[in-house]
N, C-alpha and C. Protein backbone atom coordinates (compact mmCIF):
# COMPACT_ATOMS: atom_id res chain seq x y z
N UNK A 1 89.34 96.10 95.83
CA UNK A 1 90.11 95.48 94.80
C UNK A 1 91.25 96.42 94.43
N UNK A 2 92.48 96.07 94.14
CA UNK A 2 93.60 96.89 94.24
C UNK A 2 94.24 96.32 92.82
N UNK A 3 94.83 97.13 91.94
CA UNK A 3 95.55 96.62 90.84
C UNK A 3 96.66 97.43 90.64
N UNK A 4 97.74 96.75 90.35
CA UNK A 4 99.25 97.13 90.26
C UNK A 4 99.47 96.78 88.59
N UNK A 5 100.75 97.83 88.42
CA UNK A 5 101.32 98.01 87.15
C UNK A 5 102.46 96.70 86.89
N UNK A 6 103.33 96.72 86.04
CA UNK A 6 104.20 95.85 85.63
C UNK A 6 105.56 96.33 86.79
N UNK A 7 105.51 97.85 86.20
CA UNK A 7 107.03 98.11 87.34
C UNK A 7 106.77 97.79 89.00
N UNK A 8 105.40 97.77 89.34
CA UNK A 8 105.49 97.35 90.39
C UNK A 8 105.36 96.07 91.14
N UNK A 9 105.08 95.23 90.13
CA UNK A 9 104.67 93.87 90.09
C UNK A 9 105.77 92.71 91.26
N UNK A 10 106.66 93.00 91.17
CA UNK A 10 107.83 92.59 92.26
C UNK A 10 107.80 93.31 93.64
N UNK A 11 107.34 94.19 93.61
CA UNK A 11 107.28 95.07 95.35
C UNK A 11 105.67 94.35 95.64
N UNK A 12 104.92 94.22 94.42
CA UNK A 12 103.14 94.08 94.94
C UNK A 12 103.73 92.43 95.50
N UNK A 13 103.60 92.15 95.25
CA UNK A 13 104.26 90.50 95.28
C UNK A 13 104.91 90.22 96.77
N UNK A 14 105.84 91.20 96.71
CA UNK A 14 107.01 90.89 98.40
C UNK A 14 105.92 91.38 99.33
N UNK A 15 105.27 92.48 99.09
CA UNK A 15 104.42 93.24 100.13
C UNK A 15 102.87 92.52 100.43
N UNK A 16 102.29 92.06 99.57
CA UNK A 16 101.72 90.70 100.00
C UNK A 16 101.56 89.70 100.13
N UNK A 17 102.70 89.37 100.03
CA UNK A 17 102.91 88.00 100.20
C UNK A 17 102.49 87.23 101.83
N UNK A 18 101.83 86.70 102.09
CA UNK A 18 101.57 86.38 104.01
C UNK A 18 102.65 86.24 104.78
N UNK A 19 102.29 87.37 105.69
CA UNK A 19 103.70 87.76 106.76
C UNK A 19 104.00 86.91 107.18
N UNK A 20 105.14 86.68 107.39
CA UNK A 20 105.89 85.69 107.48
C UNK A 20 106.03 83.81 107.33
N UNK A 21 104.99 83.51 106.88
CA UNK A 21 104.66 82.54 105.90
C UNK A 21 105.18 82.70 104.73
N UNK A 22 105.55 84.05 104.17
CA UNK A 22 105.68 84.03 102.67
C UNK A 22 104.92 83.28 101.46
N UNK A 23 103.70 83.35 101.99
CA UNK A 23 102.74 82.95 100.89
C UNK A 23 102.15 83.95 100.28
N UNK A 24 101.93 83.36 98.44
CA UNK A 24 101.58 84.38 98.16
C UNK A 24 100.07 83.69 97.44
N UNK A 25 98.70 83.71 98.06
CA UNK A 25 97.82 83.08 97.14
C UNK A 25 96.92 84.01 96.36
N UNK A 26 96.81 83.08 95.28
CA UNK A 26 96.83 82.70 93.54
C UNK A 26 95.61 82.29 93.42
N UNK A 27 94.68 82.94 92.00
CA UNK A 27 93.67 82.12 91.33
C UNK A 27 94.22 82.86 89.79
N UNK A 28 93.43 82.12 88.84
CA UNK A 28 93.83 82.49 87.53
C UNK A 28 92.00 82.49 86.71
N UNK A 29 92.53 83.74 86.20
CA UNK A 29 91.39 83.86 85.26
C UNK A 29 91.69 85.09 84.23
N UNK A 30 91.35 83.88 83.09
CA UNK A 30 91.49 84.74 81.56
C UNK A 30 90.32 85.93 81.20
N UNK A 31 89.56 86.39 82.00
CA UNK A 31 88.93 87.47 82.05
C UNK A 31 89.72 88.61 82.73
N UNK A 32 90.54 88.64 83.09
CA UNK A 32 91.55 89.88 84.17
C UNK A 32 92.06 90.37 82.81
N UNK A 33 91.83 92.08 82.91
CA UNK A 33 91.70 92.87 81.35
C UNK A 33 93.41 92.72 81.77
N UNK A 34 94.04 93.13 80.37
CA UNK A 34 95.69 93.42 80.28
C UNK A 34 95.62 95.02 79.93
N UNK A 35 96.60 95.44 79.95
CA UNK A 35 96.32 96.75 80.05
C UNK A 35 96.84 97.17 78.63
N UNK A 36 96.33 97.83 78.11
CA UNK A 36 96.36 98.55 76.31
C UNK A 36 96.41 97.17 75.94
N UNK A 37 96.14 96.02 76.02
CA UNK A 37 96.05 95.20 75.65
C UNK A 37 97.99 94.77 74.50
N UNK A 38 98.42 95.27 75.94
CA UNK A 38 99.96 94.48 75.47
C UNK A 38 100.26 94.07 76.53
N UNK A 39 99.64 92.91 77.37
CA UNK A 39 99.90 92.24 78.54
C UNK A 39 100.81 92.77 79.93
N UNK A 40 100.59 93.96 79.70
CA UNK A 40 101.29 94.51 81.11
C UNK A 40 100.77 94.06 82.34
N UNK A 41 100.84 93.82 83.46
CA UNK A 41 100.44 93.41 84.69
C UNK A 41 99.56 93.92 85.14
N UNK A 42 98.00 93.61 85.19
CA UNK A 42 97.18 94.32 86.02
C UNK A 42 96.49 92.97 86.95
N UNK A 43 96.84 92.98 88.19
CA UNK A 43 96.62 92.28 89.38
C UNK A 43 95.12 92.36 90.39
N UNK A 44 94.50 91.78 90.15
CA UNK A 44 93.42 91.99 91.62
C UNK A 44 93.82 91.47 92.25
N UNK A 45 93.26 91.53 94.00
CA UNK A 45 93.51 91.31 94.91
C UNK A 45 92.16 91.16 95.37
N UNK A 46 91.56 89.78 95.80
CA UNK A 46 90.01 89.63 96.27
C UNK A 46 90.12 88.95 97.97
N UNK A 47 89.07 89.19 99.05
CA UNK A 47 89.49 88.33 99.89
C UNK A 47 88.59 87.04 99.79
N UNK A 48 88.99 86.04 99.64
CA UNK A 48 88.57 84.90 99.84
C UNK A 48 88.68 83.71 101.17
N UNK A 49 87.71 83.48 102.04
CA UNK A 49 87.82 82.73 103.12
C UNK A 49 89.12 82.98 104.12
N UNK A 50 88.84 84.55 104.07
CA UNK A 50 89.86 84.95 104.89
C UNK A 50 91.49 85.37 104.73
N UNK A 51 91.49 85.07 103.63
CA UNK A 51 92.95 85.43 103.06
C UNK A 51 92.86 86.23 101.36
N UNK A 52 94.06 87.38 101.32
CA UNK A 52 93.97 87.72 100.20
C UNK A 52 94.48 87.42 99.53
N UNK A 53 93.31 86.92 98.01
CA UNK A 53 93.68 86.18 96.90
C UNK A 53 93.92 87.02 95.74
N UNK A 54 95.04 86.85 95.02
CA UNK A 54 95.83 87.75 94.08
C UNK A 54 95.03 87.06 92.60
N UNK A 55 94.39 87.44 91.33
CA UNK A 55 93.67 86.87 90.65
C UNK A 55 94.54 87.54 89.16
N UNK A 56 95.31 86.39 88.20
CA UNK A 56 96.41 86.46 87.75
C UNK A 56 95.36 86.18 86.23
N UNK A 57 95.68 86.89 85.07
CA UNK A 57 95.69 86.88 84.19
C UNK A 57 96.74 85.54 83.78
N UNK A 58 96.38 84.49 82.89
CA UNK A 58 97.28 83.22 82.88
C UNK A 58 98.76 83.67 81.88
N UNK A 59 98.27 84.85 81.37
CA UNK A 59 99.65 85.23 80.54
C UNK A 59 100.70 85.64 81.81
N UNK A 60 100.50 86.43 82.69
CA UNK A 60 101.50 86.75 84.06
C UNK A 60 101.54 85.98 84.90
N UNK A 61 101.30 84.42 84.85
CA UNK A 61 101.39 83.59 85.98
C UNK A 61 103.17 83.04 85.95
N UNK A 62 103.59 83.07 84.64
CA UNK A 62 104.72 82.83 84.73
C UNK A 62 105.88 83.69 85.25
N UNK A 63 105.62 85.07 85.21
CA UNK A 63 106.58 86.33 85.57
C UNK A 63 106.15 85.78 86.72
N UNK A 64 105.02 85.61 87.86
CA UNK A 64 104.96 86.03 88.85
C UNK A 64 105.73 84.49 89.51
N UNK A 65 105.25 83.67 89.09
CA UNK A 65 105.94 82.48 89.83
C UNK A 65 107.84 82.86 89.94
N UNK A 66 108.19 83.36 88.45
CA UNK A 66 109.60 83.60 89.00
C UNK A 66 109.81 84.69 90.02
N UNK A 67 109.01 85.75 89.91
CA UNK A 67 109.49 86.85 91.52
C UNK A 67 109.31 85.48 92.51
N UNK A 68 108.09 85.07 92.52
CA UNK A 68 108.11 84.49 94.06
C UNK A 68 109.11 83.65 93.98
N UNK A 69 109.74 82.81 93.34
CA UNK A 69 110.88 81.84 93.19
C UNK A 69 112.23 82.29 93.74
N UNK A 70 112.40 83.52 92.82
CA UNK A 70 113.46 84.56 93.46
C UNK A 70 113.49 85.15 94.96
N UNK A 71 112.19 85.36 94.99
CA UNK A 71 112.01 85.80 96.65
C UNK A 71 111.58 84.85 97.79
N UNK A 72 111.48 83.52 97.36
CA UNK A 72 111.34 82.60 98.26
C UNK A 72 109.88 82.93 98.88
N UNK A 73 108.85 82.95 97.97
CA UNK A 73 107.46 83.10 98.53
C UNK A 73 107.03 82.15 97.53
N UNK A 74 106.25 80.94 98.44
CA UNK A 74 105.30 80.58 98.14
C UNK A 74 104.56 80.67 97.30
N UNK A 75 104.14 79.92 96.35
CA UNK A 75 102.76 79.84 95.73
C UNK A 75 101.58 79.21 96.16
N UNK A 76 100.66 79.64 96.36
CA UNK A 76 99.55 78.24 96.93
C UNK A 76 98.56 79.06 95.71
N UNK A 77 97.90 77.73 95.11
CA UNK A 77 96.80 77.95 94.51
C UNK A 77 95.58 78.03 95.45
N UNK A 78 94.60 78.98 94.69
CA UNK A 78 92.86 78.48 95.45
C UNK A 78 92.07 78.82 94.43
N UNK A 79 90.99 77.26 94.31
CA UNK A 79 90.17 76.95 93.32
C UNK A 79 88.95 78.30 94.19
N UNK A 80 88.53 79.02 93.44
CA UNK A 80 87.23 79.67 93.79
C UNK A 80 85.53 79.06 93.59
């Protein structure tokens, strides 16, 4: 399990996003701690059925949809 900061939240994003697919998959869960508890970005990364699934605190689902928007990656959800 791997967790990234806020400043890095745009490089974690481009760098896993699926090579050259540019997908980047997504689950959401309001248990993913925030960090000092002022919503800074803390990211898991789980593998699920073969692909790694990025597991988004629902307060950072919106920052992250705009990197990927900006960077032309994909969103795909996966229900766990």
């Amino acid at each position: 399990m791997n967790t990234v900061n806020q400043k890095s939240l745009a490089e974690w994003i481009k760098g896993h996003a699926e090579a050259g697919e540019q997908k980047l998959y997504f689950t959401i869960n309001g248990d993913v701690p925030l960090k000092n508890n002022e919503g800074s970005a803390i990211v898991y990364q789980i593998p699920v059925r073969g692909k790694w699934v990025c597991v988004l605190h629902p307060e950072h689902l919106t920052r992250v949809a705009q990197i990927c928007y900006a960077s032309g990656v994909q969103m795909v959800q996966v229900l766990l």
